[in-house]
N, C-alpha and C. Protein backbone atom coordinates (compact mmCIF):
# COMPACT_ATOMS: atom_id res chain seq x y z
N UNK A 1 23.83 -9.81 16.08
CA UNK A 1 23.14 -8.55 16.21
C UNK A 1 23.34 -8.01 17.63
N UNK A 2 24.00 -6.82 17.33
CA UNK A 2 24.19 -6.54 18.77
C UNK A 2 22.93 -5.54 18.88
N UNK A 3 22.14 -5.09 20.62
CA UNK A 3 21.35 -4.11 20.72
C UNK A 3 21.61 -2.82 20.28
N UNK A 4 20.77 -2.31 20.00
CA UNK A 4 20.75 -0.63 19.82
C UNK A 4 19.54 0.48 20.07
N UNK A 5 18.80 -0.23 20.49
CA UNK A 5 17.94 0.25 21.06
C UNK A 5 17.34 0.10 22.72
N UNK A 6 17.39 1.60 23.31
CA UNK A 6 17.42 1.67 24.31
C UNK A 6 15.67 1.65 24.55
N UNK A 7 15.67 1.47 26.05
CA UNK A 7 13.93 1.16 26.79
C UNK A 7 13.40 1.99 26.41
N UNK A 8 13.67 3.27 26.16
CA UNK A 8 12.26 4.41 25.92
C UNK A 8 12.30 3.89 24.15
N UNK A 9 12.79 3.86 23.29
CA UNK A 9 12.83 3.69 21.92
C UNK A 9 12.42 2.64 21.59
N UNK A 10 12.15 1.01 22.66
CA UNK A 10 11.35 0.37 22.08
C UNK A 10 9.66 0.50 22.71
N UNK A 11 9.57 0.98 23.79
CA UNK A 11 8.43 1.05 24.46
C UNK A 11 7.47 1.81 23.35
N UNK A 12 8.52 3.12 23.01
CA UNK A 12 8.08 4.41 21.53
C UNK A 12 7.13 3.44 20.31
N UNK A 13 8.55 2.54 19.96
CA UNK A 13 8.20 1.61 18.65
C UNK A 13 6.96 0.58 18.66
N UNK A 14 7.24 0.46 20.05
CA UNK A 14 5.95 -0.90 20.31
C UNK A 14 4.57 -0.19 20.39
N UNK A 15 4.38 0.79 20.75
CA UNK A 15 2.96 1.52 20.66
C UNK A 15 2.41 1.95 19.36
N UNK A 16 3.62 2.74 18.91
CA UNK A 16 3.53 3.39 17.20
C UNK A 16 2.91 2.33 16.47
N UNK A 17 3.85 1.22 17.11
CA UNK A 17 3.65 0.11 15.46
C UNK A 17 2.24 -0.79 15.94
N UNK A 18 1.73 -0.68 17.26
CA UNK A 18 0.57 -1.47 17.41
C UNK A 18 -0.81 -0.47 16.50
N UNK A 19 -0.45 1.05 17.15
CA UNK A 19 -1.44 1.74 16.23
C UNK A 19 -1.39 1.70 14.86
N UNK A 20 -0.27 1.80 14.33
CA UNK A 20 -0.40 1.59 12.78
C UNK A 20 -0.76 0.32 12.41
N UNK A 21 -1.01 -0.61 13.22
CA UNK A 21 -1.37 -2.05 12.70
C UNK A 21 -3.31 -1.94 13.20
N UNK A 22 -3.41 -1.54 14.37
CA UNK A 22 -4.76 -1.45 14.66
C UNK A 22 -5.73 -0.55 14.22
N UNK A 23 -4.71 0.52 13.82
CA UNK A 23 -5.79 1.68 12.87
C UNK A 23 -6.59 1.58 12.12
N UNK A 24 -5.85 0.56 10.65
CA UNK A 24 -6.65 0.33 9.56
C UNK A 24 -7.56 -0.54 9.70
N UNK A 25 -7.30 -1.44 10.93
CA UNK A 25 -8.34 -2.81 11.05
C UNK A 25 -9.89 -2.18 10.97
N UNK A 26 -9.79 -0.58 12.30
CA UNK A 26 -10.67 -0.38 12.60
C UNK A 26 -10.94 1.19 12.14
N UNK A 27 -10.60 1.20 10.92
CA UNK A 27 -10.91 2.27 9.59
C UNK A 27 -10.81 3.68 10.90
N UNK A 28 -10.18 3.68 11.91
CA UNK A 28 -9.77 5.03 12.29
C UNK A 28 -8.88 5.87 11.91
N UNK A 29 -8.67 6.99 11.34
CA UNK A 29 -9.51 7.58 10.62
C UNK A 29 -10.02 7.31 9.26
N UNK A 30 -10.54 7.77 8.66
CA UNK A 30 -10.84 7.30 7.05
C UNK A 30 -9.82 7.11 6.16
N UNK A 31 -9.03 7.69 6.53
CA UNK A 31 -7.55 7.55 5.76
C UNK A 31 -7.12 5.93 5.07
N UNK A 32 -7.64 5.53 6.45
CA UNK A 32 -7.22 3.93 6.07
C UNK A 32 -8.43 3.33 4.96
N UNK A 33 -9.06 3.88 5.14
CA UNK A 33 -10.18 3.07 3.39
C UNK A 33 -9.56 2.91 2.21
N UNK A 34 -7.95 3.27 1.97
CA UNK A 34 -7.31 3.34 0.79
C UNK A 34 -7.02 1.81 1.11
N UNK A 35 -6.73 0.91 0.34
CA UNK A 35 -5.84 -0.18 0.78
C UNK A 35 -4.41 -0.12 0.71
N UNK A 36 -3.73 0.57 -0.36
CA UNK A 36 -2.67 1.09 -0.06
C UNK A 36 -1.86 1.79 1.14
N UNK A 37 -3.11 2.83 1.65
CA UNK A 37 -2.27 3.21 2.85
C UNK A 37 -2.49 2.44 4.36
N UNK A 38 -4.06 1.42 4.10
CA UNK A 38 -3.62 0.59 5.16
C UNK A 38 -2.59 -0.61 5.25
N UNK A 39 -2.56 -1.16 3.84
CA UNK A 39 -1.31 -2.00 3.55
C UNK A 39 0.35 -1.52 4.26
N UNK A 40 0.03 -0.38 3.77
CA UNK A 40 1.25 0.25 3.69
C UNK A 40 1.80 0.48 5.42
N UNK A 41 0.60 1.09 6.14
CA UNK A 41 0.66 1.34 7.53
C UNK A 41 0.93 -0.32 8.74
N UNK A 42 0.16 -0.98 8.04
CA UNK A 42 0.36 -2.26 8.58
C UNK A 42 1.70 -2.82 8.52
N UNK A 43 2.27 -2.89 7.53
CA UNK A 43 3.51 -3.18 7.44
C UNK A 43 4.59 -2.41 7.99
N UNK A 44 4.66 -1.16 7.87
CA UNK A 44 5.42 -0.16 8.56
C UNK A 44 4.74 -0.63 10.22
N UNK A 45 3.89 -0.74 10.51
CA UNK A 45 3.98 -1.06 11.93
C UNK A 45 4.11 -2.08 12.49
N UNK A 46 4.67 -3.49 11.45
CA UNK A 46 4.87 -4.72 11.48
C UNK A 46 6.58 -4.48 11.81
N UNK A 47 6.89 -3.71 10.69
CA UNK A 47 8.67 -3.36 11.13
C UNK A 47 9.01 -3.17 12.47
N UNK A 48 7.86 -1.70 12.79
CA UNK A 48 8.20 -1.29 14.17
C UNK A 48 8.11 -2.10 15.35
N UNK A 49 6.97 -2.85 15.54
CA UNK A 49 6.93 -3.90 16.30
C UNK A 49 8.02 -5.45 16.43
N UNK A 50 8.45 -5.26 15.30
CA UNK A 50 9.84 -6.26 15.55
C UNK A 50 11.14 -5.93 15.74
N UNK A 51 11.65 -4.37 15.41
CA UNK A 51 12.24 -3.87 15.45
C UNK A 51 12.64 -3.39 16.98
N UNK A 52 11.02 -3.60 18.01
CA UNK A 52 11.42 -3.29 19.43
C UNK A 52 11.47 -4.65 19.86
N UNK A 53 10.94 -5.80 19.57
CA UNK A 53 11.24 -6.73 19.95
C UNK A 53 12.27 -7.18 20.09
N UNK A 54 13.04 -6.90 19.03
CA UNK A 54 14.53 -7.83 18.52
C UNK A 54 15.50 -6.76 18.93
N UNK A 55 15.48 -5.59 19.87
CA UNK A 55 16.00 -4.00 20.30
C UNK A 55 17.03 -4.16 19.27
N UNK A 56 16.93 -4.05 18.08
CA UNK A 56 17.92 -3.73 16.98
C UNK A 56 17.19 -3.27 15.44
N UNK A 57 18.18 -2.17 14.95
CA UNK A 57 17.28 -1.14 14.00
C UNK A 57 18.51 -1.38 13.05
N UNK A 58 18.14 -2.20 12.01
CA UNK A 58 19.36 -2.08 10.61
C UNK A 58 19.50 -0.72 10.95
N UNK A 59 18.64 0.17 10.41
CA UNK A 59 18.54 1.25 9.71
C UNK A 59 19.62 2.25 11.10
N UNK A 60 19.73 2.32 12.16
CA UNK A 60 20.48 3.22 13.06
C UNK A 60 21.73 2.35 12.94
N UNK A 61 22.06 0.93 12.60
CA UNK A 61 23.25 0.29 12.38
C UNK A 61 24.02 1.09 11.51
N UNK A 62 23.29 0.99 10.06
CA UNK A 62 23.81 1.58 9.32
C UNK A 62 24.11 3.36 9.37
N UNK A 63 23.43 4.08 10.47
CA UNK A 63 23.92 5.52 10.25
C UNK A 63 25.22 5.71 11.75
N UNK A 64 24.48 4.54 12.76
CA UNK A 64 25.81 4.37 13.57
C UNK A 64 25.16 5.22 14.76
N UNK A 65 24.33 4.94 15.10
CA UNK A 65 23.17 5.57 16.13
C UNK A 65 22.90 4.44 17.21
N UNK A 66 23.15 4.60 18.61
CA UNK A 66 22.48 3.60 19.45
C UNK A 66 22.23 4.59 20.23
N UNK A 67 20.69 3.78 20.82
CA UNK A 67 20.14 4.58 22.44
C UNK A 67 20.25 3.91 23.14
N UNK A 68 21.12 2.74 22.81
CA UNK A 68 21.09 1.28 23.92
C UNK A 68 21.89 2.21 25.27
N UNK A 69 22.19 2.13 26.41
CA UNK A 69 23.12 2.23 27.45
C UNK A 69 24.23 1.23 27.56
N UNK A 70 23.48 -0.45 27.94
CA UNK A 70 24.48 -1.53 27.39
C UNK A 70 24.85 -1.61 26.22
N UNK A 71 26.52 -1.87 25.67
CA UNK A 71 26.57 -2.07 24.65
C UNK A 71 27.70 -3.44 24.43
């Protein structure tokens, strides 16, 4: 796996995906009382959070997108 994600795009991912994981815990906004959409949000922010960890995005692999600088 090579990188593809550059410092501002995981710093982006790592915040996004902590709120979508901490939102539903703490029913901000009501939205999350569905279990579906907190399921749903948790996991989508489970992606994002590994996705900046590991600075690599299948998904920009496959369209052929890097913000990395090093490559």
């Amino acid at each position: 796996m090579t990188a593809n994600l550059g410092n501002k795009d995981c710093v982006l991912r790592a915040i996004l995906g902590l709120v979508l994981i901490i939102a539903p815990l703490l029913n901000i906004p009501a939205i999350w009382a569905s279990a579906a959409f907190a399921y749903g949000s948790i996991g989508l922010g489970l992606i994002l959070v590994a996705t900046a960890l590991f600075r690599f995005c299948p998904l920009y692999r496959i369209v052929g997108i890097t913000t990395c600088k090093i490559n």
